[in-house]
C-alpha atoms as a PDB file:
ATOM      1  CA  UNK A   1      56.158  95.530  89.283  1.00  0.00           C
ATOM      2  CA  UNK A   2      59.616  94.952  90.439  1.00  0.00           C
ATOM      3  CA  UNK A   3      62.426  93.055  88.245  1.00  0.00           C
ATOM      4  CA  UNK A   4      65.737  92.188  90.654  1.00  0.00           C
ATOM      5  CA  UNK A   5      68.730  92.169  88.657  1.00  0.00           C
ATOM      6  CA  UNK A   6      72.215  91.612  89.666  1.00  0.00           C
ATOM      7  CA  UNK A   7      75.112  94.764  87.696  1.00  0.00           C
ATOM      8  CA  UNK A   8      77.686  92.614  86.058  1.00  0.00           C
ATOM      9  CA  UNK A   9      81.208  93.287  86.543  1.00  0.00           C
ATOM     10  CA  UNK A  10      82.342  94.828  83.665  1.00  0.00           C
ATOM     11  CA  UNK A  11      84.313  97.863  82.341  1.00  0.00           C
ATOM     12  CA  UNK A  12      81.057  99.350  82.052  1.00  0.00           C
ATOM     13  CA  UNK A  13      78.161  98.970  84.204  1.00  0.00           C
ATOM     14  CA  UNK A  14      75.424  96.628  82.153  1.00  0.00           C
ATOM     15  CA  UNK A  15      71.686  95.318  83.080  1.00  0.00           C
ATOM     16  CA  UNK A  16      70.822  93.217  80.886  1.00  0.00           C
ATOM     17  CA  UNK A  17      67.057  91.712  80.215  1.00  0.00           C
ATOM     18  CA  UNK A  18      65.693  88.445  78.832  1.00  0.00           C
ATOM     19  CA  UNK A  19      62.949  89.406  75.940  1.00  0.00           C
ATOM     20  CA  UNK A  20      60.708  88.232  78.557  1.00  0.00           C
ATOM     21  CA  UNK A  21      61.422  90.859  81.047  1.00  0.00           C
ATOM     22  CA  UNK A  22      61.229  93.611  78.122  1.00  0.00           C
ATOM     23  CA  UNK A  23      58.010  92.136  77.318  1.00  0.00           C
ATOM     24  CA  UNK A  24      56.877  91.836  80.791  1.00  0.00           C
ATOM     25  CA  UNK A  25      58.062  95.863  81.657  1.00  0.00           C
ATOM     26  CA  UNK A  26      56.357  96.957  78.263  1.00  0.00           C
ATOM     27  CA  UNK A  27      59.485  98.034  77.124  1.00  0.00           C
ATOM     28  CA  UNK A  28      60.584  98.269  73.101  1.00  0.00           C
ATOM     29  CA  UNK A  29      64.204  97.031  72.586  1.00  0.00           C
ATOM     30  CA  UNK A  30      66.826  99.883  72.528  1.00  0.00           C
ATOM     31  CA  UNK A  31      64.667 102.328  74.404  1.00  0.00           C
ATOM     32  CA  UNK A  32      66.164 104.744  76.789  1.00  0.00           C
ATOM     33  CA  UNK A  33      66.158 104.596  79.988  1.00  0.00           C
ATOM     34  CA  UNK A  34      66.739 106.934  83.145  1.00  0.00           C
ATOM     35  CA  UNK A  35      69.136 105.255  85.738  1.00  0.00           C
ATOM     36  CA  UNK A  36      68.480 106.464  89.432  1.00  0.00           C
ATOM     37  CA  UNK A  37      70.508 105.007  92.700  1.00  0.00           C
ATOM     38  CA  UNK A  38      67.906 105.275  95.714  1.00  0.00           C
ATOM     39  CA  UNK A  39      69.094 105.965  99.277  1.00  0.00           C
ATOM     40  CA  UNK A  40      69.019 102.057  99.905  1.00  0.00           C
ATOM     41  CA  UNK A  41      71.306 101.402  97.696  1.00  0.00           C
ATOM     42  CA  UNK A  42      69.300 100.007  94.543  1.00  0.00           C
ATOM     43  CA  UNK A  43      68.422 101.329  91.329  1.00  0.00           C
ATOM     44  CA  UNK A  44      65.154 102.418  89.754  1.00  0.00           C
ATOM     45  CA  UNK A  45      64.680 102.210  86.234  1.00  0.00           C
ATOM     46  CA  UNK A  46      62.652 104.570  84.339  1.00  0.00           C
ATOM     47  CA  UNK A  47      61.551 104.519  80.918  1.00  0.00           C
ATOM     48  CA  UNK A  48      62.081 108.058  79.001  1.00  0.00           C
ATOM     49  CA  UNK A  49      58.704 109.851  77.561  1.00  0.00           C
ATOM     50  CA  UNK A  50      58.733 110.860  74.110  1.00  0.00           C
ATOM     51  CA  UNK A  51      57.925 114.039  72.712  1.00  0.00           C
ATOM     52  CA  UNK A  52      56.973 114.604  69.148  1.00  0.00           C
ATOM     53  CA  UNK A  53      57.881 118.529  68.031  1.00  0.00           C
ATOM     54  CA  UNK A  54      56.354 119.454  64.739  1.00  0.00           C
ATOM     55  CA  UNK A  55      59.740 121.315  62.667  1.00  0.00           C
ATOM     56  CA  UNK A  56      57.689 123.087  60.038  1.00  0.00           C
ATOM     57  CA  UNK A  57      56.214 124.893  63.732  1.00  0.00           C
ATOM     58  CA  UNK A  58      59.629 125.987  64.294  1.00  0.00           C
ATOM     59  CA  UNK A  59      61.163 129.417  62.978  1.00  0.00           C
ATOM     60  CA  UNK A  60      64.206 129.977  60.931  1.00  0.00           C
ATOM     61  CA  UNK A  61      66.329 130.819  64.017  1.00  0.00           C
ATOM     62  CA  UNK A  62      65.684 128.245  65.692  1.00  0.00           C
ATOM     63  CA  UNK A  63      66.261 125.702  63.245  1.00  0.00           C
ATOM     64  CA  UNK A  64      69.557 127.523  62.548  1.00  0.00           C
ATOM     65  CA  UNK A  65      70.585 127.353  66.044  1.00  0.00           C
ATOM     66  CA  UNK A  66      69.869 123.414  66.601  1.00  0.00           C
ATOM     67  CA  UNK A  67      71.717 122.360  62.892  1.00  0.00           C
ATOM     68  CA  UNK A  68      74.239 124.490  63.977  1.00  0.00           C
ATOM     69  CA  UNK A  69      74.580 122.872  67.353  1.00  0.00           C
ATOM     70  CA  UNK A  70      74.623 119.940  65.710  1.00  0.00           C
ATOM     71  CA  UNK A  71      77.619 120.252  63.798  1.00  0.00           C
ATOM     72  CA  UNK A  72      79.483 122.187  66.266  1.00  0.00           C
ATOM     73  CA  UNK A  73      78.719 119.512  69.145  1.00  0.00           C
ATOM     74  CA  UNK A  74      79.035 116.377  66.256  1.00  0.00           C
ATOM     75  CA  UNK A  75      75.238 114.802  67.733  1.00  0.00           C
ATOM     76  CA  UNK A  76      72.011 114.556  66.524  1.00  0.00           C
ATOM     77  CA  UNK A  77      69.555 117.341  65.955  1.00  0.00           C
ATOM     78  CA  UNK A  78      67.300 115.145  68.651  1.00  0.00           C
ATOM     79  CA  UNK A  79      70.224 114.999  71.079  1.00  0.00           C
ATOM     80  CA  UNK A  80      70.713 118.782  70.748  1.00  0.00           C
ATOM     81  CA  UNK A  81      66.595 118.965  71.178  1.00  0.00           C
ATOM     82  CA  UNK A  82      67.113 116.533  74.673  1.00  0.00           C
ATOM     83  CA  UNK A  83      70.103 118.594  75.687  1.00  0.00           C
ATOM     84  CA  UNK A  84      68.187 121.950  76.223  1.00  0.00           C
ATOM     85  CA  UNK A  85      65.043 119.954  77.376  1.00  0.00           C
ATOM     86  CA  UNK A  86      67.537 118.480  80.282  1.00  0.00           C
ATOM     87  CA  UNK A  87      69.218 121.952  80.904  1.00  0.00           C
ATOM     88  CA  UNK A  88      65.855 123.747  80.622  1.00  0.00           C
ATOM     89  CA  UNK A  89      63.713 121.140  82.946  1.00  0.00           C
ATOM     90  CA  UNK A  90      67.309 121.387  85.579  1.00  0.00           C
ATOM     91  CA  UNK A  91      67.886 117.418  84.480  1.00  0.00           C
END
């Protein structure tokens, strides 16, 4: 299914979908979303898997090392989680 959208000028680049569309796409409002640019020139869409990881299944260190990342970096605990995930996968 294919949705075409027009980017509106702005400071920042925006899509923006009716309820509709997000109902249409099977999408939940505020969920994150990959942006690619194809060699034609358009722009695939693709909505990010999630990933539940169990903390009590995690060791001491580790749950040092993401808390501390966490302050050091001033983000989430689940953005430090996504940041290695991207680094480790080559994102």
């Amino acid at each position: 299914m294919a949705i075409t959208k027009k980017l509106q000028q702005s400071t920042d680049m925006i899509v923006q979908f009716t309820e509709d569309e997000v109902a249409e796409l099977g999408w939940k409002s505020n969920e994150k979303l990959s942006l690619t640019v194809l060699e034609d020139g358009s722009v695939s869409l693709t909505k990010y898997g999630t990933m539940e990881i169990e903390l009590n299944d995690l060791n001491r260190d580790i749950l040092e090392h993401l808390i501390i990342t966490s302050c050091e970096e001033d983000i989430s605990v689940n953005q430090v989680i996504e940041n290695i995930l991207k680094e480790g996968l080559g994102l």
